[in-house]
Protein backbone atom coordinates (compact mmCIF):
# COMPACT_ATOMS: atom_id res chain seq x y z
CA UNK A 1 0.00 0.00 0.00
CA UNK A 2 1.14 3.46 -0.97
CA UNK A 3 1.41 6.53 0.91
CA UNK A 4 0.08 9.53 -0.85
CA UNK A 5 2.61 11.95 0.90
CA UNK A 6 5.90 10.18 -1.03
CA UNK A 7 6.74 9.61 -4.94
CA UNK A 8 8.24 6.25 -5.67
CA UNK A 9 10.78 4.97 -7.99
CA UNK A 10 12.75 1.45 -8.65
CA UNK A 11 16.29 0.33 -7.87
CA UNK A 12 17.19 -0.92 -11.01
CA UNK A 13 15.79 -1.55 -14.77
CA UNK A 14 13.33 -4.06 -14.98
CA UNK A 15 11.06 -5.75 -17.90
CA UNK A 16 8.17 -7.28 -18.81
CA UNK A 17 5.94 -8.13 -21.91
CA UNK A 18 3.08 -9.22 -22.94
CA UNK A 19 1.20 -10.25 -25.68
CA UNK A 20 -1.87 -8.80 -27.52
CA UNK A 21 -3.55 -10.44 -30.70
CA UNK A 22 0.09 -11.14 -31.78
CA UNK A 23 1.54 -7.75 -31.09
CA UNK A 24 4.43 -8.31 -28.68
CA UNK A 25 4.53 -5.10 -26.18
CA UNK A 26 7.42 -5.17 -24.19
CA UNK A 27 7.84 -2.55 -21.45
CA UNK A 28 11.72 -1.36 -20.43
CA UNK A 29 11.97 0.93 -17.06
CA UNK A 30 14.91 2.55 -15.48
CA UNK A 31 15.32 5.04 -12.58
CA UNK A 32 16.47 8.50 -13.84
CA UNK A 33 17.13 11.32 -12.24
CA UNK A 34 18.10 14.31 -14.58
CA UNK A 35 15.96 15.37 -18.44
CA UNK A 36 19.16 14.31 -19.86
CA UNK A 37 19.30 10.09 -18.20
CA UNK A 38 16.05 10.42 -19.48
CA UNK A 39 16.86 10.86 -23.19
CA UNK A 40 19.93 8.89 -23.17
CA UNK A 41 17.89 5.70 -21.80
CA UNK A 42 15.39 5.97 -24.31
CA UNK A 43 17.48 6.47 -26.92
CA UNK A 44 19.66 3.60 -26.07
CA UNK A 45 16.49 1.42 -25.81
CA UNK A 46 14.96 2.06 -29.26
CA UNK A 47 18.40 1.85 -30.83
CA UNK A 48 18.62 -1.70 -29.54
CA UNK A 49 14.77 -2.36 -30.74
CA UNK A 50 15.22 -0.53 -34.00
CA UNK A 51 13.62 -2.69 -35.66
CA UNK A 52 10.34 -2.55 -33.73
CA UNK A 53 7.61 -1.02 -35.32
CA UNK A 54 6.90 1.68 -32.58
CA UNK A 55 9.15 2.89 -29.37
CA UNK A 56 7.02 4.79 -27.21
CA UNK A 57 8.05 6.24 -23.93
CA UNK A 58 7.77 8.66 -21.42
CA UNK A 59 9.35 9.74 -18.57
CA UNK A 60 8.63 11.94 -15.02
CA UNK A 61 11.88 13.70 -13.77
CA UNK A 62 12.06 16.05 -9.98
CA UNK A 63 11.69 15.66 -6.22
CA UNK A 64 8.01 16.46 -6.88
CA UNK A 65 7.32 14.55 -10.24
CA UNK A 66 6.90 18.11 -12.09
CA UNK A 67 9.05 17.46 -15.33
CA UNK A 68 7.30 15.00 -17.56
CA UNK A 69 7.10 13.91 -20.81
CA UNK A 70 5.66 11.37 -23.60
CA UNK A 71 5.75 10.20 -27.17
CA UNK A 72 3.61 7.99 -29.07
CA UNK A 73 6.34 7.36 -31.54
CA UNK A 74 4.50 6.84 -34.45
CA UNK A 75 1.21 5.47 -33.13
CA UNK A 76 -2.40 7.10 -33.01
CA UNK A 77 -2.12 10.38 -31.25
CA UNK A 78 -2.92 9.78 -27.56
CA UNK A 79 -2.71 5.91 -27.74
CA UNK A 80 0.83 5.25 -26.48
CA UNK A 81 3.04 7.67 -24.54
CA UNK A 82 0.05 9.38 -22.51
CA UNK A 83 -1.78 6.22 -21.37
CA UNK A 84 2.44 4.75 -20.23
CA UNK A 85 2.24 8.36 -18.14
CA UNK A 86 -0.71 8.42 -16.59
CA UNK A 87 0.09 5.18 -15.78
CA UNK A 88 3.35 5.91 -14.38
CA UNK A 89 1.27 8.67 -12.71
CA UNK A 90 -1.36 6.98 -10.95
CA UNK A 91 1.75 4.85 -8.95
CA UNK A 92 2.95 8.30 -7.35
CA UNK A 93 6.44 7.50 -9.34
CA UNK A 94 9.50 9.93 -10.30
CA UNK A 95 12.86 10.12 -11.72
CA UNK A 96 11.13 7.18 -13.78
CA UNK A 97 11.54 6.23 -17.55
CA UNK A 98 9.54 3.61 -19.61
CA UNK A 99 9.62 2.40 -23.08
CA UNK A 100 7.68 -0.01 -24.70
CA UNK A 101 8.89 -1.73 -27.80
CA UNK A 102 5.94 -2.62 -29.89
CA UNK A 103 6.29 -5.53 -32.96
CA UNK A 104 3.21 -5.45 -34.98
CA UNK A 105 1.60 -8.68 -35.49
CA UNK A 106 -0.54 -7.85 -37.89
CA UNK A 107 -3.94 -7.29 -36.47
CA UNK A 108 -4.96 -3.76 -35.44
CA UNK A 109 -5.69 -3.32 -32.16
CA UNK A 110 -7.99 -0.24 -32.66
CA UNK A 111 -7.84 3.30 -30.65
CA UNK A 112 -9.10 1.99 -27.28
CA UNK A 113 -7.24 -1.74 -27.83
CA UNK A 114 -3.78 0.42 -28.33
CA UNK A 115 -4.39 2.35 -24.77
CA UNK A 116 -5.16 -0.79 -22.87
CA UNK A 117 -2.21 -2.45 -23.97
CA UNK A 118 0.30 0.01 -23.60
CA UNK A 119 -1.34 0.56 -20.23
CA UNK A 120 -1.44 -3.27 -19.18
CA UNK A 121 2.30 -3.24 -20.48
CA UNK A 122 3.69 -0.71 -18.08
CA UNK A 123 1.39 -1.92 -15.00
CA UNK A 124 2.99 -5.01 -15.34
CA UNK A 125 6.04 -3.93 -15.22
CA UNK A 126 5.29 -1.40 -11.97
CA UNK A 127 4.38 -5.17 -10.38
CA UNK A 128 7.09 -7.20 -11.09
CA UNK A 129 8.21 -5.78 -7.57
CA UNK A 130 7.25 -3.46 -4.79
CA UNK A 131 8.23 0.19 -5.70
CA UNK A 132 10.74 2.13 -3.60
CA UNK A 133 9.44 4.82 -1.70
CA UNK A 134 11.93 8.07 -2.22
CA UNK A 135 12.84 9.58 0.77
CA UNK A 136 14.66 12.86 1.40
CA UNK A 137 16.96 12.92 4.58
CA UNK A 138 19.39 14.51 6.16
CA UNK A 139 22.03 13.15 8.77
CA UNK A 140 22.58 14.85 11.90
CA UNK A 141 25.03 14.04 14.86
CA UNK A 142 23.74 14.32 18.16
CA UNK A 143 26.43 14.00 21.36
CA UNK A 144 24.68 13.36 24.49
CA UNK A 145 25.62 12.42 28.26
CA UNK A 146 24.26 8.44 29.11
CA UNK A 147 22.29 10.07 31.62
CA UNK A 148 20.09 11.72 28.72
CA UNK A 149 20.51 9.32 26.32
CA UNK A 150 17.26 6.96 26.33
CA UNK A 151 15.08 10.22 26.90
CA UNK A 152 16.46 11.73 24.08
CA UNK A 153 16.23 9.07 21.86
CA UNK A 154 12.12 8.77 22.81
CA UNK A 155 11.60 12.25 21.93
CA UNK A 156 13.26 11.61 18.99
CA UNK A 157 12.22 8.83 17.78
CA UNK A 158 9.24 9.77 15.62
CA UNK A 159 11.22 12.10 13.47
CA UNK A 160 14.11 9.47 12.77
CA UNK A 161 14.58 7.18 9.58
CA UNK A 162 17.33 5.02 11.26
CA UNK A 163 20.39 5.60 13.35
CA UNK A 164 23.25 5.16 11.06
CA UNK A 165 25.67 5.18 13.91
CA UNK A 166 26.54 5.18 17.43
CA UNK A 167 30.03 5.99 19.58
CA UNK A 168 30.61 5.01 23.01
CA UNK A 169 33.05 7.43 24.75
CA UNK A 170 32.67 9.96 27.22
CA UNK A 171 29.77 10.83 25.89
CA UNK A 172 27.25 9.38 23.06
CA UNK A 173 27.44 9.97 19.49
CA UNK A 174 25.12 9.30 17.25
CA UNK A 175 24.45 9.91 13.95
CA UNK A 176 20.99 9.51 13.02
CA UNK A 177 19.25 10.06 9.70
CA UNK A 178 15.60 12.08 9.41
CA UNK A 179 12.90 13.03 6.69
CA UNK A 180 13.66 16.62 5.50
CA UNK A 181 10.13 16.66 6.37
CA UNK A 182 10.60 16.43 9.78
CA UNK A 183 13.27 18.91 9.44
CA UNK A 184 12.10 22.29 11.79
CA UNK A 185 10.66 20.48 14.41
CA UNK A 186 13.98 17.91 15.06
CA UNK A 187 15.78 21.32 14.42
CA UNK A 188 13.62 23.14 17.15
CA UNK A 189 13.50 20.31 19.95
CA UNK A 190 17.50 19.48 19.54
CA UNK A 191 18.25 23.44 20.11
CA UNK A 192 15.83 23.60 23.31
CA UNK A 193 17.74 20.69 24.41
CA UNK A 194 20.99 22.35 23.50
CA UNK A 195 20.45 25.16 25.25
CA UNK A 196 19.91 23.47 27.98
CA UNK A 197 23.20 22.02 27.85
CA UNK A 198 21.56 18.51 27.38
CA UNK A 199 23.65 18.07 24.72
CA UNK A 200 24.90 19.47 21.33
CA UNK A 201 24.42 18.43 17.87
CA UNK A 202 25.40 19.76 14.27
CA UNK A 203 24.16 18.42 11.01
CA UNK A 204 26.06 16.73 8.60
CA UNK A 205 27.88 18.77 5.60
C-alpha cells in the first residue's frame, strides 16, 4: 500500500511483456534522475529495438514529479506515450523512464485496444516488484551524556529514519538520519535541548 505523501521509484531496470492479438509489447523501465538520463535511456532502448515497429516512452523527472514527458512514436495520437504516463502517474512515481517496444503482429488493435495495452504493459512492469518509496533525509550528529541518552532518543524517535551510527566514549554519538520533512521540528527540539546544555548536535555537511 502506498502513501500519498511520497513519490516512488525502482532500484534498477526491470522488464516485462506481454502479448496482444500477436503484437508483442514489451515494457523497459529505469530510474532516472536528470531530463538528460532520461533521453539517453530511451534512446539507447529504441536503438537496440530498432527494428520494432513503434518505441514509445515517457518519462517523469524532480523531487516532486513536475518534469514530464511522452511520445507515441509513431502510433495514433494519444494511444501510447500518454496512457504509459498516466500510468506511471497513478503509482505516485518519479525520476522514472519507460519504453515499450511494440512488434506489430498484424492485427490492429484499434484506438481503445492500443491504450489498454500500452497501459497493461507498463502496470505489469510497476508489479514485477514493490516500488521504492523516495525519501529525502538529512544526517545529523547528536552527542549526548548516558544520563540523557534513552530520553532523548524517545523524543526523537518519531522524526528518525534510522540511526546510522553510534560511539561510546565519554559521551554518546550518534548519527541519526531524518525526513527533510521532519526537518524544523527535530531542528527546534534538539536546540531547546541544546540550550539546555543537554547536549549538542550539528548536522552533517
Amino acid at each position: 500500500m502506498k502513501d500519498e505523501d511520497y513519490f516512488y521509484s525502482i532500484e534498477r531496470q526491470r522488464t516485462a511483456t506481454i502479448k496482444i492479438k500477436r503484437s508483442i509489447f514489451i515494457c523497459t523501465m529505469e530510474y532516472v534522475d536528470s531530463i538528460e538520463k532520461a533521453k539517453q535511456f530511451i534512446s539507447l532502448v529504441s536503438k537496440e529495438n530498432r527494428t520494432a515497429t513503434h518505441n514509445c516512452w515517457a518519462y517523469i523527472i524532480g523531487e516532486n514529479g513536475d518534469i514530464s514527458h511522452c511520445s507515441d512514436a509513431g502510433e495514433p495520437s494519444g494511444t501510447a506515450g500518454k496512457p504509459m504516463l498516466n500510468t506511471l502517474k497513478t503509482h505516485g512515481m518519479t525520476n522514472i523512464a519507460a519504453v515499450v517496444t511494440r512488434h506489430f503482429g498484424g492485427v490492429k488493435l484499434g484506438i481503445r485496444g492500443l491504450m489498454e495495452a500500452y497501459c497493461a504493459c507498463v502496470e505489469n512492469t510497476i508489479d514485477l516488484k514493490q516500488l521504492k518509496k523516495l525519501v529525502q533525509t538529512i544526517s545529523i550528529f547528536i552527542e549526548v551524556s548516558y544520563g540523557f541518552n534513552d530520553i532523548m532518543l524517545s523524543q526523537i524517535k518519531k522524526y528518525l529514519c534510522k540511526i546510522k551510527d553510534t560511539v561510546y566514549t565519554e559521551k554518546i554519538v550518534h548519527r541519526v538520519e531524518i525526513e527533510l520533512k521532519n526537518f524544523a521540528e527535530m531542528d527546534r527540539l534538539l536546540s531547546e535541548y541544546q540550550s539546555r546544555g543537554k547536549l549538542s548536535f550539528r548536522y552533517d555537511a
